[in-house]
Protein backbone atom coordinates (compact mmCIF):
# COMPACT_ATOMS: atom_id res chain seq x y z
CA UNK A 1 0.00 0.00 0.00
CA UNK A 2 1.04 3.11 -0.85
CA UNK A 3 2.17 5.97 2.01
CA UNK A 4 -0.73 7.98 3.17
CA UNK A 5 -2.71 6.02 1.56
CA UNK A 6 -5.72 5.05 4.75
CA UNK A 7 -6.16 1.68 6.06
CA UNK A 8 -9.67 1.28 7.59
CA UNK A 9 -10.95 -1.83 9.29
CA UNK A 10 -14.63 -3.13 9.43
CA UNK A 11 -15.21 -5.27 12.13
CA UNK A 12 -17.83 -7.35 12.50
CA UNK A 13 -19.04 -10.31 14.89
CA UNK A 14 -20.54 -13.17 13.40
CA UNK A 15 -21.44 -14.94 16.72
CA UNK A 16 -24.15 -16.98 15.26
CA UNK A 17 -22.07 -18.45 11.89
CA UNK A 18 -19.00 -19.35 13.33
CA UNK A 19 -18.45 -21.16 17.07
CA UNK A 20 -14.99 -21.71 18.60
CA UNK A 21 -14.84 -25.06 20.94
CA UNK A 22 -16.33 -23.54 24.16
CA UNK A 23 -18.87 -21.60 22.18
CA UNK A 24 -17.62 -18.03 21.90
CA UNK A 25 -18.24 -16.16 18.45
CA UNK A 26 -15.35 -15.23 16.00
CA UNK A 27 -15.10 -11.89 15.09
CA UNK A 28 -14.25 -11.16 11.60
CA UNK A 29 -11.81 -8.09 10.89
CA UNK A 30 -11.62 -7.26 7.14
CA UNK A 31 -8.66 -4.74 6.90
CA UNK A 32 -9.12 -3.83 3.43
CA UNK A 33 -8.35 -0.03 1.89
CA UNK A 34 -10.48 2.55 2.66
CA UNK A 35 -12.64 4.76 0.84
CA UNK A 36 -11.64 8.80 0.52
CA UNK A 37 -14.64 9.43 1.97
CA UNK A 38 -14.05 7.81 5.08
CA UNK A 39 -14.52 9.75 8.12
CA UNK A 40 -12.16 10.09 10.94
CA UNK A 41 -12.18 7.55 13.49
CA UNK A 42 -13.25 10.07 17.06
CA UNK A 43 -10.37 8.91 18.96
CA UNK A 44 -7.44 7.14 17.62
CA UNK A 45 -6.51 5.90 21.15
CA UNK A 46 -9.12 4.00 21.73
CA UNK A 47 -9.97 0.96 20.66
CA UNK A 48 -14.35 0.60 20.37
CA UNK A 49 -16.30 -2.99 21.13
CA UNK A 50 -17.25 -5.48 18.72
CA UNK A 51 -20.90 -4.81 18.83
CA UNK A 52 -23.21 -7.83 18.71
CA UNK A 53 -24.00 -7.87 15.37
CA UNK A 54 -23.73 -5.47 12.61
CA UNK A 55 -20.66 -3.84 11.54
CA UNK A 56 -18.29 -0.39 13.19
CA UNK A 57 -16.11 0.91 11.31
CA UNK A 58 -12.54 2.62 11.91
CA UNK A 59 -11.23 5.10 9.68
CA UNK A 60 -8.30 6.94 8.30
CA UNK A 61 -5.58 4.44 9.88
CA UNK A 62 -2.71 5.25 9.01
CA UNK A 63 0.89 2.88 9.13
CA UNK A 64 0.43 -0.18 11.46
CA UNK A 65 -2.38 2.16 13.36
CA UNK A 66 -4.86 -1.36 12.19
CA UNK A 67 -2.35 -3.96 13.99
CA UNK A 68 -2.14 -1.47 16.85
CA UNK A 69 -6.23 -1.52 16.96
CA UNK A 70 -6.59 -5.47 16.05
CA UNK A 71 -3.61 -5.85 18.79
CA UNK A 72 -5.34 -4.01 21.11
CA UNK A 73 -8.87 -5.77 20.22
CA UNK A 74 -7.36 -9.06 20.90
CA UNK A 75 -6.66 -8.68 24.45
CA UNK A 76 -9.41 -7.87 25.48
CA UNK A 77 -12.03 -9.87 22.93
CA UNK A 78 -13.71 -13.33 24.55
CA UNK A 79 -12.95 -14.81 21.52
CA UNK A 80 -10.76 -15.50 18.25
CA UNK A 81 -10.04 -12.80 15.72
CA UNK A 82 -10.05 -13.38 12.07
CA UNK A 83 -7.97 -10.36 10.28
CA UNK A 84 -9.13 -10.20 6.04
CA UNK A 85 -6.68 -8.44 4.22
CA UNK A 86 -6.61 -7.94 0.56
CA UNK A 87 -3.72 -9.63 -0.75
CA UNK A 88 -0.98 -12.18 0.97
CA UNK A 89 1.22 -9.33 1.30
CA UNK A 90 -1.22 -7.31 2.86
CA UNK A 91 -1.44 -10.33 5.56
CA UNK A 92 2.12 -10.72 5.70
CA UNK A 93 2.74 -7.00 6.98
CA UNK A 94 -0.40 -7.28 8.63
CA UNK A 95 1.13 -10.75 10.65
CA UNK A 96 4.50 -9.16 11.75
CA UNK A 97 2.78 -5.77 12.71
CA UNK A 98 0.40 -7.31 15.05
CA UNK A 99 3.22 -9.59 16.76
CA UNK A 100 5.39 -6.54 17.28
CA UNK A 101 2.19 -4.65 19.14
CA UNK A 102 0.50 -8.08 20.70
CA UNK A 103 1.71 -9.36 24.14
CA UNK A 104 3.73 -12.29 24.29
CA UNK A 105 0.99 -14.95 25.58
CA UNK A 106 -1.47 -13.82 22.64
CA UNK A 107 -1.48 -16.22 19.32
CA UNK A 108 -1.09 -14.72 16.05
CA UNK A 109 -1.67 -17.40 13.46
CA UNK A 110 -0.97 -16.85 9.97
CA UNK A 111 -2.57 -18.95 6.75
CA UNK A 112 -0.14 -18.50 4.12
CA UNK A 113 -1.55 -18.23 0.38
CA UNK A 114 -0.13 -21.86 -1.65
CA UNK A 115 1.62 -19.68 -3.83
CA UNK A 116 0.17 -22.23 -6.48
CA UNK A 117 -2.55 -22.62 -8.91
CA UNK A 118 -5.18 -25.32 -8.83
CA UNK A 119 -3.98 -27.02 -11.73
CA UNK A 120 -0.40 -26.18 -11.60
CA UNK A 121 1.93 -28.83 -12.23
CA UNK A 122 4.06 -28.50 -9.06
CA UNK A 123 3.46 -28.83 -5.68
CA UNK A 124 3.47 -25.62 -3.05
CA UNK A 125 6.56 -25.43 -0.90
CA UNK A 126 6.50 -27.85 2.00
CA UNK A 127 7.06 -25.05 4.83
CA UNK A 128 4.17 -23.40 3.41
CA UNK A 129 1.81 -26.62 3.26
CA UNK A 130 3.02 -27.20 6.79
CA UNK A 131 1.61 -24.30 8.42
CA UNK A 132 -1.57 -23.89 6.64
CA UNK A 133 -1.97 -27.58 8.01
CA UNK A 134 -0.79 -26.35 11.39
CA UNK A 135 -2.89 -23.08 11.31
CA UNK A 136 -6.20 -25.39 9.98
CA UNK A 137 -5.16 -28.21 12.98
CA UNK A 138 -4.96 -25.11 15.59
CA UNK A 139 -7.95 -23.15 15.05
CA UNK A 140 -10.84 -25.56 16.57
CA UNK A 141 -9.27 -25.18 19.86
CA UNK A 142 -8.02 -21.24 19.33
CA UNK A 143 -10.26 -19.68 22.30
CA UNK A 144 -8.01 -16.28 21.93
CA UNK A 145 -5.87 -14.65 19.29
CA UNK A 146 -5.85 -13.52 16.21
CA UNK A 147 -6.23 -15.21 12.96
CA UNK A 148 -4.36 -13.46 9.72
CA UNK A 149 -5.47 -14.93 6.18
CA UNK A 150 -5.79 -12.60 2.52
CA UNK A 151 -8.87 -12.28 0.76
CA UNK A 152 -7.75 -14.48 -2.51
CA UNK A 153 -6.41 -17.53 0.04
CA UNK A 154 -9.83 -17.43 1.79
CA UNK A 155 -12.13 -18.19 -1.36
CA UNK A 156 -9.62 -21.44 -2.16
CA UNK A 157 -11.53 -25.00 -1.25
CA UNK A 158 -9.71 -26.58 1.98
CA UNK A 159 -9.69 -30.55 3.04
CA UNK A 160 -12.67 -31.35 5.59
CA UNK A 161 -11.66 -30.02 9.15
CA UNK A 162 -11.99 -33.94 10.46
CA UNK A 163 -9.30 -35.08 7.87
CA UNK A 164 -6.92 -32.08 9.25
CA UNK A 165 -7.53 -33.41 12.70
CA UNK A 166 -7.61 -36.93 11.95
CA UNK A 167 -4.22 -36.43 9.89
CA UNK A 168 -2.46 -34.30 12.17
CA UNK A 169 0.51 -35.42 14.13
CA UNK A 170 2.62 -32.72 16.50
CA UNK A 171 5.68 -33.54 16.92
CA UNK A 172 7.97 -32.06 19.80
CA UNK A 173 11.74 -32.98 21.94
CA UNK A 174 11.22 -35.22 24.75
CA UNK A 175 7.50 -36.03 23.04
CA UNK A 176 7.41 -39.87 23.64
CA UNK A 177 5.64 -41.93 20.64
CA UNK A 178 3.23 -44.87 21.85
């Protein structure tokens, strides 16, 4: 994006579509760029609710103002995050700005684009099929955090949710294998 170009984020809460394990609501943060017309957000310093339902809007951020906001949001939201941006590099800047504002215990997961076409001929890279595996295999037990995937990434089909869990295996020192 360009400088001075405005950021704004739409946030929304879509309690009723999508359910974490114990139950809380997902709110969905499209950080996408904002119109000229959009007005001035009253105080930059604070950081509004998620309302229930139905959408607020924050204008005219500026820089890494949005990962401040969606940093900020995090801590205190019941619930996961989801953060839309509009392209996987977008989401990229958008993952290592909200790391450098978000404390240490909160989870910042990122779903990297494949980086390949449906009917390409080769395979995606194996770090990148790795953690959108890891990132699908986390996010039924995510209760807080924040969840970073681009627009284009988001439309692709993904494997059932009980073949990711069925096929996952963590691995870790001093695991022990039965």
């Amino acid at each position: 994006m360009e400088a001075g170009v405005s950021r704004s984020l739409q946030v929304t809460a879509h309690r009723p579509l999508a359910r974490g394990v114990d139950g809380t609501g997902y709110a969905i943060i499209s950080a996408l760029p904002a119109p000229q017309s959009m007005p001035l957000t009253r105080d930059p310093f604070s950081i509004p609710e998620i309302p229930a339902k139905g959408p607020t809007t924050w204008g005219q951020l500026y820089g890494c103002a949005g990962a401040l906001a969606v940093a900020s949001l995090a801590e205190r939201s019941p619930g996961p995050i989801i953060v839309i941006t509009a392209d996987p590099q977008a989401a990229d800047r958008m993952r290592d700005e909200i790391r450098f504002f978000a404390p240490p215990d909160l989870e910042v997961l990122h779903f990297p684009d494949s980086e390949a076409l449906p009917y390409d001929a080769f395979s995606p890279h194996p770090d990148i099929t790795s953690q959108r595996l890891r990132t699908l295999a986390r996010l039924p037990e995510l209760r807080n955090g924040v969840v970073i995937v681009a627009l284009p990434t988001l439309m692709q089909r993904l494997p059932p949710s009980s073949w990711v869990l069925g096929s996952s295996l963590e691995l870790s020192v001093g695991r022990r294998l039965d």
